[in-house]
PDB file of N, CA and C in Angstrom:
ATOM      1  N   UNK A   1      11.688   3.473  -3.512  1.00  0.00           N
ATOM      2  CA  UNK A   1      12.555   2.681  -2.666  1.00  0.00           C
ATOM      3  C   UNK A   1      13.835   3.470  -2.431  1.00  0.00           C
ATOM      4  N   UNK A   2      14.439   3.119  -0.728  1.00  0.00           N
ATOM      5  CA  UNK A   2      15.892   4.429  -0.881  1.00  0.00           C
ATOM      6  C   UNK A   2      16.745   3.515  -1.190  1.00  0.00           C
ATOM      7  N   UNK A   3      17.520   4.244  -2.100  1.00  0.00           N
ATOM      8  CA  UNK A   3      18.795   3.827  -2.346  1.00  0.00           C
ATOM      9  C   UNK A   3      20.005   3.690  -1.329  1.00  0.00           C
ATOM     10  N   UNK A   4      20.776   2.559  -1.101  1.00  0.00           N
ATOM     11  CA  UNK A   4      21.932   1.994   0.227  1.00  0.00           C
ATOM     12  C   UNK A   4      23.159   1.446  -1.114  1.00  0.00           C
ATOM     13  N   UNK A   5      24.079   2.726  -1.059  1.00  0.00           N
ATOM     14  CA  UNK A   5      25.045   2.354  -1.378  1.00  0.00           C
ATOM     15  C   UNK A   5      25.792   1.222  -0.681  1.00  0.00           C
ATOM     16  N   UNK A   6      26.382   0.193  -1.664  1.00  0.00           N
ATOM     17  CA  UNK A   6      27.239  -0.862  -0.988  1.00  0.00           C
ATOM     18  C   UNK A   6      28.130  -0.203  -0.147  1.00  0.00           C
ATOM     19  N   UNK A   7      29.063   0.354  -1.097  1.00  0.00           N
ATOM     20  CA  UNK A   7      30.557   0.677  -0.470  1.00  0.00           C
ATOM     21  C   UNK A   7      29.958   1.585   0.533  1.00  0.00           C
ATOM     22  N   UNK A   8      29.158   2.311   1.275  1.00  0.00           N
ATOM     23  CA  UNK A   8      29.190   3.461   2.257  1.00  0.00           C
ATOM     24  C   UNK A   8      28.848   2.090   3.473  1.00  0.00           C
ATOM     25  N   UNK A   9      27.734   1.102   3.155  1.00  0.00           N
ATOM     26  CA  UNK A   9      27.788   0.188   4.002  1.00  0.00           C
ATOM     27  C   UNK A   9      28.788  -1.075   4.221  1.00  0.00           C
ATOM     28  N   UNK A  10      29.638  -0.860   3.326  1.00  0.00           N
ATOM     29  CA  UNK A  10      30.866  -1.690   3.919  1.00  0.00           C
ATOM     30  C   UNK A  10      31.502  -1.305   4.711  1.00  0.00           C
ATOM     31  N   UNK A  11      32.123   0.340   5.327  1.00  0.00           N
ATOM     32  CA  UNK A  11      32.544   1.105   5.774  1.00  0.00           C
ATOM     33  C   UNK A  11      32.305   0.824   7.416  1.00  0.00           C
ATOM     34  N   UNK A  12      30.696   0.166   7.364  1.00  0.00           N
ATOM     35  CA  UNK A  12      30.395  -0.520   8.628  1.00  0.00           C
ATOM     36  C   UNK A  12      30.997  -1.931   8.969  1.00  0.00           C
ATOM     37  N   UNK A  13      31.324  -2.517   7.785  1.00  0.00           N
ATOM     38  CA  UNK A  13      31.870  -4.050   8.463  1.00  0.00           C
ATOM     39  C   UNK A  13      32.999  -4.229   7.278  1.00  0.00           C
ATOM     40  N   UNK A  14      33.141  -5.956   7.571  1.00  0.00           N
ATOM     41  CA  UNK A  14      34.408  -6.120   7.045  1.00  0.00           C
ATOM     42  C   UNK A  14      33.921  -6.686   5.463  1.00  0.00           C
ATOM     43  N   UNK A  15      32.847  -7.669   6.099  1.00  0.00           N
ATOM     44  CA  UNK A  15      32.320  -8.359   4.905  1.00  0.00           C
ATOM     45  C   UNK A  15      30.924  -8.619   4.307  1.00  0.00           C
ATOM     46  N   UNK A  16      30.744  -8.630   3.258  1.00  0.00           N
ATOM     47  CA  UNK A  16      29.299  -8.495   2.699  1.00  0.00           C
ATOM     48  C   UNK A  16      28.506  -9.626   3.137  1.00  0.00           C
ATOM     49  N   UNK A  17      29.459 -10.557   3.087  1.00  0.00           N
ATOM     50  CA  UNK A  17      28.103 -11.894   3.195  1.00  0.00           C
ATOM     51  C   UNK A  17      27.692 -11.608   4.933  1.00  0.00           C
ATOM     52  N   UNK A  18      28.392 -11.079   5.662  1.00  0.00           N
ATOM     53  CA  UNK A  18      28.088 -10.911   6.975  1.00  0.00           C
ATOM     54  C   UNK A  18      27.176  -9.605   7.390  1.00  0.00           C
ATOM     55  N   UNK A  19      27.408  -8.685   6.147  1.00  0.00           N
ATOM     56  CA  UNK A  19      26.298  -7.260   6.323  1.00  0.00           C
ATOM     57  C   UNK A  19      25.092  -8.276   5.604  1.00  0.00           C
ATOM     58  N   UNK A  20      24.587  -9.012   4.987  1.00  0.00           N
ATOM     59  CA  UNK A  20      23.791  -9.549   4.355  1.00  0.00           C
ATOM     60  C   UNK A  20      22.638 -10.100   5.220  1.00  0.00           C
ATOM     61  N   UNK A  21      23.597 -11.155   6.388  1.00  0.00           N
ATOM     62  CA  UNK A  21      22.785 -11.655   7.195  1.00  0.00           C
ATOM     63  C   UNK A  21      22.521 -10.944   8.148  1.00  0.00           C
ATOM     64  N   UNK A  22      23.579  -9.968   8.705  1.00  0.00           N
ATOM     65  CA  UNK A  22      22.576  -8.755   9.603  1.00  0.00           C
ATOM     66  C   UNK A  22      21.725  -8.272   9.050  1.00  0.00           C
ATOM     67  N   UNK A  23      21.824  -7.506   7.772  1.00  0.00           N
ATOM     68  CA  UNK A  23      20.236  -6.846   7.250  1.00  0.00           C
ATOM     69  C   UNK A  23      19.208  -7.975   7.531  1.00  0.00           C
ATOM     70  N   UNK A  24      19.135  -9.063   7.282  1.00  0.00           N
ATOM     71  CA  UNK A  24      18.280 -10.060   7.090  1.00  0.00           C
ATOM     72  C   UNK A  24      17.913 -10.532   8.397  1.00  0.00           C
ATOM     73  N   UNK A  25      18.639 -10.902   9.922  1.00  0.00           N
ATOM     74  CA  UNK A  25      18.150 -11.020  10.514  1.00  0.00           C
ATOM     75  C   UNK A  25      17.180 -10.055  10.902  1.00  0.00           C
ATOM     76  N   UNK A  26      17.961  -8.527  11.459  1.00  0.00           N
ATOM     77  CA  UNK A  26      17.563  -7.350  11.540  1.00  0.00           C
ATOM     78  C   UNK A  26      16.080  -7.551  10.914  1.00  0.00           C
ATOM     79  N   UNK A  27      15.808  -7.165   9.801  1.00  0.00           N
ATOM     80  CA  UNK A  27      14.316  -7.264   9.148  1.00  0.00           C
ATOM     81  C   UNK A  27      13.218  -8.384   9.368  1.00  0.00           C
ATOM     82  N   UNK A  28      14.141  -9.595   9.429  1.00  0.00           N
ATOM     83  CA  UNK A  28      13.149 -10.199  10.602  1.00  0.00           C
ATOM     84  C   UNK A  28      12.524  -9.905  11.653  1.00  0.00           C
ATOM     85  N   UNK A  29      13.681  -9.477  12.729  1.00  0.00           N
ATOM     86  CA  UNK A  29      13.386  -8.966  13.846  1.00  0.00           C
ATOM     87  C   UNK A  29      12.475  -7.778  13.799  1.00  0.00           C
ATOM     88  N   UNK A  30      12.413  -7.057  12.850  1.00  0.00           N
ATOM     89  CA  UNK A  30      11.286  -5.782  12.588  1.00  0.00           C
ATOM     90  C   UNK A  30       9.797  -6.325  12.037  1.00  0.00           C
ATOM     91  N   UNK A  31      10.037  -7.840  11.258  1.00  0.00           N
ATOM     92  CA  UNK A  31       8.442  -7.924  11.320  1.00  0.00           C
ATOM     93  C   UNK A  31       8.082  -8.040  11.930  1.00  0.00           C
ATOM     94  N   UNK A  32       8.879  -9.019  13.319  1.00  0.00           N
ATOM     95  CA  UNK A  32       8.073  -9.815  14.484  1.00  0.00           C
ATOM     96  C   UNK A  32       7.800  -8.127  15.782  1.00  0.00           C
ATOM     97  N   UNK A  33       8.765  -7.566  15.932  1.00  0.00           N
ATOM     98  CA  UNK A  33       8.975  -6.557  16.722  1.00  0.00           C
ATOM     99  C   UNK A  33       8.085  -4.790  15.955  1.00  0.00           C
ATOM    100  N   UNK A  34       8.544  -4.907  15.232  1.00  0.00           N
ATOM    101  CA  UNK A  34       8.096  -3.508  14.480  1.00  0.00           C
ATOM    102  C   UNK A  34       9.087  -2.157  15.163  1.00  0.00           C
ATOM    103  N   UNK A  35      10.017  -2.202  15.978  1.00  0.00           N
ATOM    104  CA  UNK A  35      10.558  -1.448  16.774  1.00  0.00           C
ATOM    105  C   UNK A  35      11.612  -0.843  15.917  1.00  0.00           C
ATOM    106  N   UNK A  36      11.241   0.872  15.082  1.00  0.00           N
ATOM    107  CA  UNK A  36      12.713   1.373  13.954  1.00  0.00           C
ATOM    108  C   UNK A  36      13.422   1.561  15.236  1.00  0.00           C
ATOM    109  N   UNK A  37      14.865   1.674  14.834  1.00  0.00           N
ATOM    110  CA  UNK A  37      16.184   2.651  15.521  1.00  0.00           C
ATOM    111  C   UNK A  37      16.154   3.925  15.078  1.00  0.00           C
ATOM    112  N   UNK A  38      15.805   4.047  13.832  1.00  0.00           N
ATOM    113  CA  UNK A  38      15.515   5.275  13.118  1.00  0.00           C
ATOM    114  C   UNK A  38      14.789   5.703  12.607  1.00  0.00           C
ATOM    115  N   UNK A  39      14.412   7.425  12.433  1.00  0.00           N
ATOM    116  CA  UNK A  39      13.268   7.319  11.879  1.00  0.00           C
ATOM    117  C   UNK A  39      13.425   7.194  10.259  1.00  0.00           C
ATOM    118  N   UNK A  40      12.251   6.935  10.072  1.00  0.00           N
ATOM    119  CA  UNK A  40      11.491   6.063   8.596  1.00  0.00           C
ATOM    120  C   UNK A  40       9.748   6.315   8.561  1.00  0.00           C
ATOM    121  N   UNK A  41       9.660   6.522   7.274  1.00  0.00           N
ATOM    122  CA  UNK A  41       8.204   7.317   7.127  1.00  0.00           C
ATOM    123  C   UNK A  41       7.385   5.548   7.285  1.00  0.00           C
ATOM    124  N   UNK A  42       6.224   5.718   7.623  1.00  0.00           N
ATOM    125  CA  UNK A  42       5.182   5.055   7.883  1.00  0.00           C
ATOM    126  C   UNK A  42       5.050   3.872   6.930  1.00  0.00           C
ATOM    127  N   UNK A  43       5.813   3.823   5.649  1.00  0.00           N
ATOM    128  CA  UNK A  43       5.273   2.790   4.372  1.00  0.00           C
ATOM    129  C   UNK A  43       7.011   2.727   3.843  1.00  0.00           C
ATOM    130  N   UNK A  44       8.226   2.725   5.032  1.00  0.00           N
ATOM    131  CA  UNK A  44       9.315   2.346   4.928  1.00  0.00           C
ATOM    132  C   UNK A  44       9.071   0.429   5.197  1.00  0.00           C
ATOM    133  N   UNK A  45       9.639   0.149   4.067  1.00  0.00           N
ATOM    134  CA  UNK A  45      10.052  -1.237   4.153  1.00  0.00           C
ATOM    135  C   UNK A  45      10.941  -1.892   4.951  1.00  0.00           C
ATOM    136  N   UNK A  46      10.840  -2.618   6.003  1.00  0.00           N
ATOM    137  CA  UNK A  46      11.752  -3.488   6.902  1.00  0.00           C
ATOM    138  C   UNK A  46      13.253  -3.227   6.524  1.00  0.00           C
ATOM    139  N   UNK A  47      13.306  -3.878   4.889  1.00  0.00           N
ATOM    140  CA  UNK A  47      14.546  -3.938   5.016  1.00  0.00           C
ATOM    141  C   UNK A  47      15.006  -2.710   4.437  1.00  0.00           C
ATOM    142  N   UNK A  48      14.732  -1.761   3.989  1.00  0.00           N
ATOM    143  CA  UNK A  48      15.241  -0.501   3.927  1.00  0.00           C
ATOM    144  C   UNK A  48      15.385   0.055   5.248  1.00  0.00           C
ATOM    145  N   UNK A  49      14.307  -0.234   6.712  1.00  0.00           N
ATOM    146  CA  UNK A  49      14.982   0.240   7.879  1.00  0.00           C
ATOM    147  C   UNK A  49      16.316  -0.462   7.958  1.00  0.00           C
ATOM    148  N   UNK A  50      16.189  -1.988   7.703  1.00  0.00           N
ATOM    149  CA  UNK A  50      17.711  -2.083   8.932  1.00  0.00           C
ATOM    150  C   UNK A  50      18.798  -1.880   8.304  1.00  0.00           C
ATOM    151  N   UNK A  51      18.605  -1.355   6.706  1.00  0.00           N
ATOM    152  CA  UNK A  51      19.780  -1.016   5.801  1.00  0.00           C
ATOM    153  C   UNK A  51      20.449   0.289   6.429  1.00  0.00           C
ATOM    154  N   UNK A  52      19.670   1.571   6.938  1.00  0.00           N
ATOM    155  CA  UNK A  52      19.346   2.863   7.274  1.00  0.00           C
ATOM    156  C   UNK A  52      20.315   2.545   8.751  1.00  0.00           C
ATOM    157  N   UNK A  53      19.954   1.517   9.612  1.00  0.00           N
ATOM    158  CA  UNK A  53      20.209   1.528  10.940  1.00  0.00           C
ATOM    159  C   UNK A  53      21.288   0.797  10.656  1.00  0.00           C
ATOM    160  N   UNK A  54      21.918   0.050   9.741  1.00  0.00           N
ATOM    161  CA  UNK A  54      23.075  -0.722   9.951  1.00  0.00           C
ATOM    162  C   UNK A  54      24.164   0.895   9.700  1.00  0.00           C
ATOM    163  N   UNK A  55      23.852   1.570   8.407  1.00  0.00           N
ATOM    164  CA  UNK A  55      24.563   2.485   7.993  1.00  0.00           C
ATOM    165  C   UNK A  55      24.460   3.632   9.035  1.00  0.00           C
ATOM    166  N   UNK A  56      24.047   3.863   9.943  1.00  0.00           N
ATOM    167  CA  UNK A  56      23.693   4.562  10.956  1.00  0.00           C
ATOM    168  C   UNK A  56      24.499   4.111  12.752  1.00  0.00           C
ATOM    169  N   UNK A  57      24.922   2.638  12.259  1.00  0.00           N
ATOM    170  CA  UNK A  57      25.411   2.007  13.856  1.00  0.00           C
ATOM    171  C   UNK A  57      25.116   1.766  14.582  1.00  0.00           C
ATOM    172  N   UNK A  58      23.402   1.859  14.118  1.00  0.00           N
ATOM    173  CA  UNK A  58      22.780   1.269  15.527  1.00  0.00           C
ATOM    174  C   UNK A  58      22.438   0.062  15.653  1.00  0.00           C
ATOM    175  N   UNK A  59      22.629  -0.904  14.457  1.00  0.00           N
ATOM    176  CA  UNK A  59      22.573  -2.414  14.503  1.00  0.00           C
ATOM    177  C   UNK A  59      24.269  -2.836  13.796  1.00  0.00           C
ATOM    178  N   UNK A  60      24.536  -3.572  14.598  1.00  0.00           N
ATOM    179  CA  UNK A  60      26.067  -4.397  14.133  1.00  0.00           C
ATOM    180  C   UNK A  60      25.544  -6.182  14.336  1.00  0.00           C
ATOM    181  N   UNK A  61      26.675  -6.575  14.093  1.00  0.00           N
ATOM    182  CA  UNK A  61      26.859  -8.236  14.081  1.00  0.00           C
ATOM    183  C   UNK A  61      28.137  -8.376  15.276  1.00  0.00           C
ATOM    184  N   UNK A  62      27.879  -9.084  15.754  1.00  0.00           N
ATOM    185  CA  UNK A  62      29.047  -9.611  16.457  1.00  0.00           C
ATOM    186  C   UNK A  62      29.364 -11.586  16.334  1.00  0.00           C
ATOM    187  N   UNK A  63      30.838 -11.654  16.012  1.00  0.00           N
ATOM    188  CA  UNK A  63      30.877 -13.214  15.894  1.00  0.00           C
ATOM    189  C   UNK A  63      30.867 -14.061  17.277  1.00  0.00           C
ATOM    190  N   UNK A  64      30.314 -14.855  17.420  1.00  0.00           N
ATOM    191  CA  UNK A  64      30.411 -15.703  18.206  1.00  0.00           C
ATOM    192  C   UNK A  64      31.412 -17.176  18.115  1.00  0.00           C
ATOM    193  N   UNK A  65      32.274 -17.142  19.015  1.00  0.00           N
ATOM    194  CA  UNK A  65      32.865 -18.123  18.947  1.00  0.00           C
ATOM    195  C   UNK A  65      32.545 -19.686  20.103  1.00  0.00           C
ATOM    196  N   UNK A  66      32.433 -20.485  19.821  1.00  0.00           N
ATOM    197  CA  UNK A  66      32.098 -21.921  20.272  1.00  0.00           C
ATOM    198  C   UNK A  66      33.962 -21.706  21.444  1.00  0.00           C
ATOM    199  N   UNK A  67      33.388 -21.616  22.481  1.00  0.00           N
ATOM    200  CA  UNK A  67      34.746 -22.125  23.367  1.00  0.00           C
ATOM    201  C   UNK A  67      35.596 -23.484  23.628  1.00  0.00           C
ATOM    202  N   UNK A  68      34.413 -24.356  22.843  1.00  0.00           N
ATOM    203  CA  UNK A  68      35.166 -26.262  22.667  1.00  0.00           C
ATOM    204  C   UNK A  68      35.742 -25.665  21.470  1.00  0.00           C
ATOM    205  N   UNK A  69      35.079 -25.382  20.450  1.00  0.00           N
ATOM    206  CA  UNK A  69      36.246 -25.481  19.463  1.00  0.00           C
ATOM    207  C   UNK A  69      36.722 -24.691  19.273  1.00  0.00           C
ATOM    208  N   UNK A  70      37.074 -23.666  19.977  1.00  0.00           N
ATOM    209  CA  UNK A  70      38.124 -22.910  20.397  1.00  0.00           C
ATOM    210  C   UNK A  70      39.648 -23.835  20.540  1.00  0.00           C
ATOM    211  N   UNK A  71      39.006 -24.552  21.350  1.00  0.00           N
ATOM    212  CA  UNK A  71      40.126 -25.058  22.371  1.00  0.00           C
ATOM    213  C   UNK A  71      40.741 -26.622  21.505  1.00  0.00           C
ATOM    214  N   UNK A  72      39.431 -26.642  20.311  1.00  0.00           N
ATOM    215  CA  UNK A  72      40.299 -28.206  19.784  1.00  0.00           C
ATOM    216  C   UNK A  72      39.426 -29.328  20.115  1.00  0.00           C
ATOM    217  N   UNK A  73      38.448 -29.178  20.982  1.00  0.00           N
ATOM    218  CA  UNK A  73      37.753 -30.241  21.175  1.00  0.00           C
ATOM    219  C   UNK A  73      36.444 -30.552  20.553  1.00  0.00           C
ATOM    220  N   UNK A  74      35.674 -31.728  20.498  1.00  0.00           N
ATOM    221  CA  UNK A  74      34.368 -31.581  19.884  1.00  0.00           C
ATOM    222  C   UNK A  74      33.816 -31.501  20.481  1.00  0.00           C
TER     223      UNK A  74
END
C-alpha cells in the first residue's frame, strides 16, 4: 500500500475533515467511473488514486454556498 503523508496533503487544503470527504467522494467516483488523473499501476486501490491526485491537484473541493442563507433567509 503507498504511503500519503498527512502534512504534504494538507499543503493542498485548509482542513482535514474536508481533504477526508474529497478523498472519499473522489474514490467513489472511481468505482462508479474507473477514470485515474494519474498514473497508478493496474492493482492501485481507489483510494490510494484519489490520495495521489488530490496531492498532485488534480482533484480539489470547492465550498458551496446556499445564496438564501447567504442572505438570512430560510
Amino acid at each position: 500500500m503507498a504511503y500519503v503523508a498527512t502534512e504534504e496533503l494538507l499543503k493542498h487544503g485548509e482542513s482535514v475533515f474536508k481533504m477526508v470527504i474529497t478523498a472519499s467522494m473522489r474514490t467513489l467516483e472511481l468505482d462508479t467511473r474507473g477514470e485515474n488523473l494519474v498514473h497508478a499501476g493496474p492493482h492501485a486501490k481507489h483510494t490510494t488514486v484519489a490520495l495521489q491526485e488530490m496531492m498532485e491537484g488534480k482533484v480539489t473541493y470547492e465550498v458551496l454556498v446556499d445564496k438564501d442563507k447567504k442572505k438570512g433567509t430560510k
